[in-house]
PDB file of N, CA and C in Angstrom:
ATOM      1  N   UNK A   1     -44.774 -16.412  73.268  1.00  0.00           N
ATOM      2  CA  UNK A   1     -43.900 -16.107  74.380  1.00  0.00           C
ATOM      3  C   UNK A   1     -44.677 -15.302  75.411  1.00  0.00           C
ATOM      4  N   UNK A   2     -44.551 -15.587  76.629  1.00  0.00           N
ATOM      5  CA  UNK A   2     -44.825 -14.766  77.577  1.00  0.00           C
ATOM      6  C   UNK A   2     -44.596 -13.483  77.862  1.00  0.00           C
ATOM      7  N   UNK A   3     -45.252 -12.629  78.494  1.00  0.00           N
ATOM      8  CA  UNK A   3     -44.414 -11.429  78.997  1.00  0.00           C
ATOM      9  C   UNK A   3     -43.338 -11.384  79.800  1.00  0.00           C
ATOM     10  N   UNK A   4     -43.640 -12.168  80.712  1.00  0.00           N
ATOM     11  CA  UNK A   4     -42.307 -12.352  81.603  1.00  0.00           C
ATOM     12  C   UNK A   4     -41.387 -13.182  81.454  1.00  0.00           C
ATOM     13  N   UNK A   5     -41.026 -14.003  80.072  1.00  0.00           N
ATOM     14  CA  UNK A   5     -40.175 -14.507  79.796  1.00  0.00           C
ATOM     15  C   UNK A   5     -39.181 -13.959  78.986  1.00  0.00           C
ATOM     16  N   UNK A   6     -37.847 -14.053  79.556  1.00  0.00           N
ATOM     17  CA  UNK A   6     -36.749 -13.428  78.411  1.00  0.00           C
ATOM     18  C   UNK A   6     -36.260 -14.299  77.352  1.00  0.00           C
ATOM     19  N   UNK A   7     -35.831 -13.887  76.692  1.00  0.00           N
ATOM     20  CA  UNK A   7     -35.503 -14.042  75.487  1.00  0.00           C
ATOM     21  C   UNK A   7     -33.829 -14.306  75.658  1.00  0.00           C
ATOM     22  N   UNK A   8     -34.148 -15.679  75.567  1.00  0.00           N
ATOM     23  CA  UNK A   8     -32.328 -16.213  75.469  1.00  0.00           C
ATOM     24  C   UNK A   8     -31.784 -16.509  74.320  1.00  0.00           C
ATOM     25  N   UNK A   9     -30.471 -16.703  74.351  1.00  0.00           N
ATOM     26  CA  UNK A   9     -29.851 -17.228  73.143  1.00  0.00           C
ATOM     27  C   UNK A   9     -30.471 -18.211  72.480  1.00  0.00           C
ATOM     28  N   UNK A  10     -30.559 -19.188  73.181  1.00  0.00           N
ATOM     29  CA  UNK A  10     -30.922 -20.955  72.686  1.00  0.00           C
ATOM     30  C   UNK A  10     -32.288 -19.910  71.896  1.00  0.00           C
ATOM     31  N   UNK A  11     -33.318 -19.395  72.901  1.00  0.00           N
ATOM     32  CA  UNK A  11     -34.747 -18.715  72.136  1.00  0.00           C
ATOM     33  C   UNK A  11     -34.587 -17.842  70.782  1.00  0.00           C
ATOM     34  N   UNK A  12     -33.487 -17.480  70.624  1.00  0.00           N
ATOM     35  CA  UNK A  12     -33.438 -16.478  69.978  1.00  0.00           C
ATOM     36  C   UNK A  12     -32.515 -17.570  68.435  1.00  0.00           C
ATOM     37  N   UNK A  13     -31.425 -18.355  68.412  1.00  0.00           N
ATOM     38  CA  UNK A  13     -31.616 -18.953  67.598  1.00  0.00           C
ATOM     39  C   UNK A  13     -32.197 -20.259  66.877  1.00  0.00           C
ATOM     40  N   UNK A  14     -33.864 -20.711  67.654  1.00  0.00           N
ATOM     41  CA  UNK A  14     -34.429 -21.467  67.521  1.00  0.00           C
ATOM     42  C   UNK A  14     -35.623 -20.657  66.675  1.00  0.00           C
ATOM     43  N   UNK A  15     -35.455 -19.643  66.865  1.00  0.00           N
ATOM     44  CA  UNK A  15     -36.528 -18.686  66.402  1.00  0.00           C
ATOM     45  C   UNK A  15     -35.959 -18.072  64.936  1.00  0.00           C
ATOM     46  N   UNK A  16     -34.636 -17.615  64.710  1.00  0.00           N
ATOM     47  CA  UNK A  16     -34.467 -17.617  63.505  1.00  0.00           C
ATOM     48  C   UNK A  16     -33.880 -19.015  63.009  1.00  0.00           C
ATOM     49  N   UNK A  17     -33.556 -19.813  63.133  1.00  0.00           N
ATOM     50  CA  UNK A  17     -33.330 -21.136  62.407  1.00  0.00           C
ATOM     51  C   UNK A  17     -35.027 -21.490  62.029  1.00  0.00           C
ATOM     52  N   UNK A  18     -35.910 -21.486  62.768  1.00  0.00           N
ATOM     53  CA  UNK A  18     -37.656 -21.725  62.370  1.00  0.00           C
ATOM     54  C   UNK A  18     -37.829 -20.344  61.286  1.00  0.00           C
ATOM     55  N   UNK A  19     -37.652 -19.238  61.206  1.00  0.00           N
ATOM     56  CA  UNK A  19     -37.611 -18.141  60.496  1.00  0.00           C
ATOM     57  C   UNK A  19     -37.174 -18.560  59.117  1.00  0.00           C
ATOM     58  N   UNK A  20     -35.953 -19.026  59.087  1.00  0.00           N
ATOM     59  CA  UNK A  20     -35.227 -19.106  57.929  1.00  0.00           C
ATOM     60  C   UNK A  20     -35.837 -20.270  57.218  1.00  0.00           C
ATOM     61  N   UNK A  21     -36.075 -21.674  58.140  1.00  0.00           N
ATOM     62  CA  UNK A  21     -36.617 -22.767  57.447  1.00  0.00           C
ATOM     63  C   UNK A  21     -37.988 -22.678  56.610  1.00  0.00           C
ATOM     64  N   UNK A  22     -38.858 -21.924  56.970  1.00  0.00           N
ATOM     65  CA  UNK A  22     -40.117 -21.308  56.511  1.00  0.00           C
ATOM     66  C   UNK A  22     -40.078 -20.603  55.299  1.00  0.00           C
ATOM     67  N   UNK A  23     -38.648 -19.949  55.461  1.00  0.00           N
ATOM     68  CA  UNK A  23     -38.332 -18.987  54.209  1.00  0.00           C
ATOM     69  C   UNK A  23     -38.044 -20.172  53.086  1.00  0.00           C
ATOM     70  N   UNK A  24     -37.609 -20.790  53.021  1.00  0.00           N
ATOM     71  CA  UNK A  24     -36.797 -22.091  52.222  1.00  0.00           C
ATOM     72  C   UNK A  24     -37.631 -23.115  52.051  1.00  0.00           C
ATOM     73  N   UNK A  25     -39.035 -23.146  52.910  1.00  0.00           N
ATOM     74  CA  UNK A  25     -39.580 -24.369  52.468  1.00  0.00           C
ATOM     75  C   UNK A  25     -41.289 -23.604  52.544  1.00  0.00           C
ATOM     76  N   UNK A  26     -41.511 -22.569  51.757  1.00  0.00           N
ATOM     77  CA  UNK A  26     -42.900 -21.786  51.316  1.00  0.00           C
ATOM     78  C   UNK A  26     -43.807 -22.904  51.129  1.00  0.00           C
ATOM     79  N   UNK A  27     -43.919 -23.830  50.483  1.00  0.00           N
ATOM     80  CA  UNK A  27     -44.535 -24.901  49.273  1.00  0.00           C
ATOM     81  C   UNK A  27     -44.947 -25.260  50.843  1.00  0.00           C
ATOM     82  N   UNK A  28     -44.369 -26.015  52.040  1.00  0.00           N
ATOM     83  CA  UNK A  28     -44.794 -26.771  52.758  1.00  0.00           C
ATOM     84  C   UNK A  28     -45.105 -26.038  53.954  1.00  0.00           C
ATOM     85  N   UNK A  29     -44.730 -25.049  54.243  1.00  0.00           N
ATOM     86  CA  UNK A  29     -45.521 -24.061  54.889  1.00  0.00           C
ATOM     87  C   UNK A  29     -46.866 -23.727  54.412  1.00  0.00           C
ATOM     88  N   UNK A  30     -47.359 -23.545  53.563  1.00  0.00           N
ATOM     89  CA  UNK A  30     -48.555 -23.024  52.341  1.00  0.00           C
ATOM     90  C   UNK A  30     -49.452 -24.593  52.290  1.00  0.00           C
ATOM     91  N   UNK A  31     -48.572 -25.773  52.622  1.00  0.00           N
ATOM     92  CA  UNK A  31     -49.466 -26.632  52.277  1.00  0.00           C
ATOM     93  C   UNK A  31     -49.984 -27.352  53.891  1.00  0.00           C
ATOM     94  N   UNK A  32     -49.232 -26.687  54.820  1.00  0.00           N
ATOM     95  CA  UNK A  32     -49.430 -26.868  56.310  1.00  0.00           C
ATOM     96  C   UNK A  32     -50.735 -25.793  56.315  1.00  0.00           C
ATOM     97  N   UNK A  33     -50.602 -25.209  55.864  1.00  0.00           N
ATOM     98  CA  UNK A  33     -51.787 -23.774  56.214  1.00  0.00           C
ATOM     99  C   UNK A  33     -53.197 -24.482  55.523  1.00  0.00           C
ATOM    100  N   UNK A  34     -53.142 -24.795  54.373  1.00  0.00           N
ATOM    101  CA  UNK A  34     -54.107 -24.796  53.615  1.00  0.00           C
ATOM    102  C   UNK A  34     -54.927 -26.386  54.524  1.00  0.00           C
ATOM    103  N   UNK A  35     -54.264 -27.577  54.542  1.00  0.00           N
ATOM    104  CA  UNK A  35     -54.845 -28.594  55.447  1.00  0.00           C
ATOM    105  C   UNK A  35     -55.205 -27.996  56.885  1.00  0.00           C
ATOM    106  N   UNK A  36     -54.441 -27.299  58.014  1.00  0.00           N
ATOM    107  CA  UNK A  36     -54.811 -26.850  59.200  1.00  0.00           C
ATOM    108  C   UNK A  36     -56.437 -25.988  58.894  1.00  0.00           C
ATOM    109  N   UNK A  37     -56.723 -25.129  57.916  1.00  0.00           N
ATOM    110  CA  UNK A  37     -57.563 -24.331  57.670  1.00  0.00           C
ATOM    111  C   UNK A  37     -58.366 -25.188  57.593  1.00  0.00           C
ATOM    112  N   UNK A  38     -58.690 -26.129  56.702  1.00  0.00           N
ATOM    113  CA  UNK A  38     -59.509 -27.133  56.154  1.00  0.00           C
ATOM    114  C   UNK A  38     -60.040 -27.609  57.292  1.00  0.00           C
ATOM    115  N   UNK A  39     -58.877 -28.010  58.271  1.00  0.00           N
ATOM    116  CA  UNK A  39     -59.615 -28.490  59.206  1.00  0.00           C
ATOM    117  C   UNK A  39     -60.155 -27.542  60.509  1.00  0.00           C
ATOM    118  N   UNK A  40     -60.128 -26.405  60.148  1.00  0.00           N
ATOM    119  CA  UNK A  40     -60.849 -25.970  61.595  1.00  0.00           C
ATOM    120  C   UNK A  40     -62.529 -25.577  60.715  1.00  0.00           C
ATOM    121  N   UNK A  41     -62.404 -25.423  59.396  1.00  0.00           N
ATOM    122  CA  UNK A  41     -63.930 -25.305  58.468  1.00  0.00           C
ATOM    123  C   UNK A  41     -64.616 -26.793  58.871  1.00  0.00           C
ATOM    124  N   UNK A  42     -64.010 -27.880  59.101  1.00  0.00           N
ATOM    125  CA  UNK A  42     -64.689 -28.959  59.196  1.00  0.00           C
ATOM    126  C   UNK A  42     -65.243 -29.226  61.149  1.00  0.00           C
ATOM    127  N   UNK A  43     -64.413 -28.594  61.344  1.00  0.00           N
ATOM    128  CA  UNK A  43     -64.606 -28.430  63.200  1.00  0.00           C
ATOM    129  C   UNK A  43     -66.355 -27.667  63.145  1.00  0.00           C
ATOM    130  N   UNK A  44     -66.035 -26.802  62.904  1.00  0.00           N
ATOM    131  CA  UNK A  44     -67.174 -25.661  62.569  1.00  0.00           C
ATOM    132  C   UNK A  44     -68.486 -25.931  62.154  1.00  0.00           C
ATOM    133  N   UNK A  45     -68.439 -26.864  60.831  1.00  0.00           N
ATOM    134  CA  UNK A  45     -69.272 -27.334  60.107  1.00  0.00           C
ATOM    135  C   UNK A  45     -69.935 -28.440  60.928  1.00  0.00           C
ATOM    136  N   UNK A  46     -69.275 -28.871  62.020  1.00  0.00           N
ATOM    137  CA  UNK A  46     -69.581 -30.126  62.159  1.00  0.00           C
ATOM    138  C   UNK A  46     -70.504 -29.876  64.116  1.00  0.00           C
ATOM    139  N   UNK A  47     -70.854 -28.746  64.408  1.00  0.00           N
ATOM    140  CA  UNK A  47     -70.696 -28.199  65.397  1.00  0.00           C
ATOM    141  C   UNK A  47     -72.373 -28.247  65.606  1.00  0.00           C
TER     142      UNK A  47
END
């Protein structure tokens, strides 16, 4: 978010509905992390 952007409703429950879904789905959060990582080691490696 910006500095000069406020924080609206719609922002504010898109942000805990994404909050909560993360909470409820760890396994695929954890398995989003672990491939994204992978791939910035292969960015790197490949440089």
């Amino acid at each position: 978010m910006k500095k000069d952007e406020k924080l609206t409703p719609e922002l504010t429950a898109k942000r805990e509905y994404f909050k909560n879904w993360r909470k409820n789905n760890k396994d695929k959060v954890k398995k989003y992390n672990e491939k994204f990582w992978k791939k910035q080691v292969e960015k790197l490696n490949n440089k």
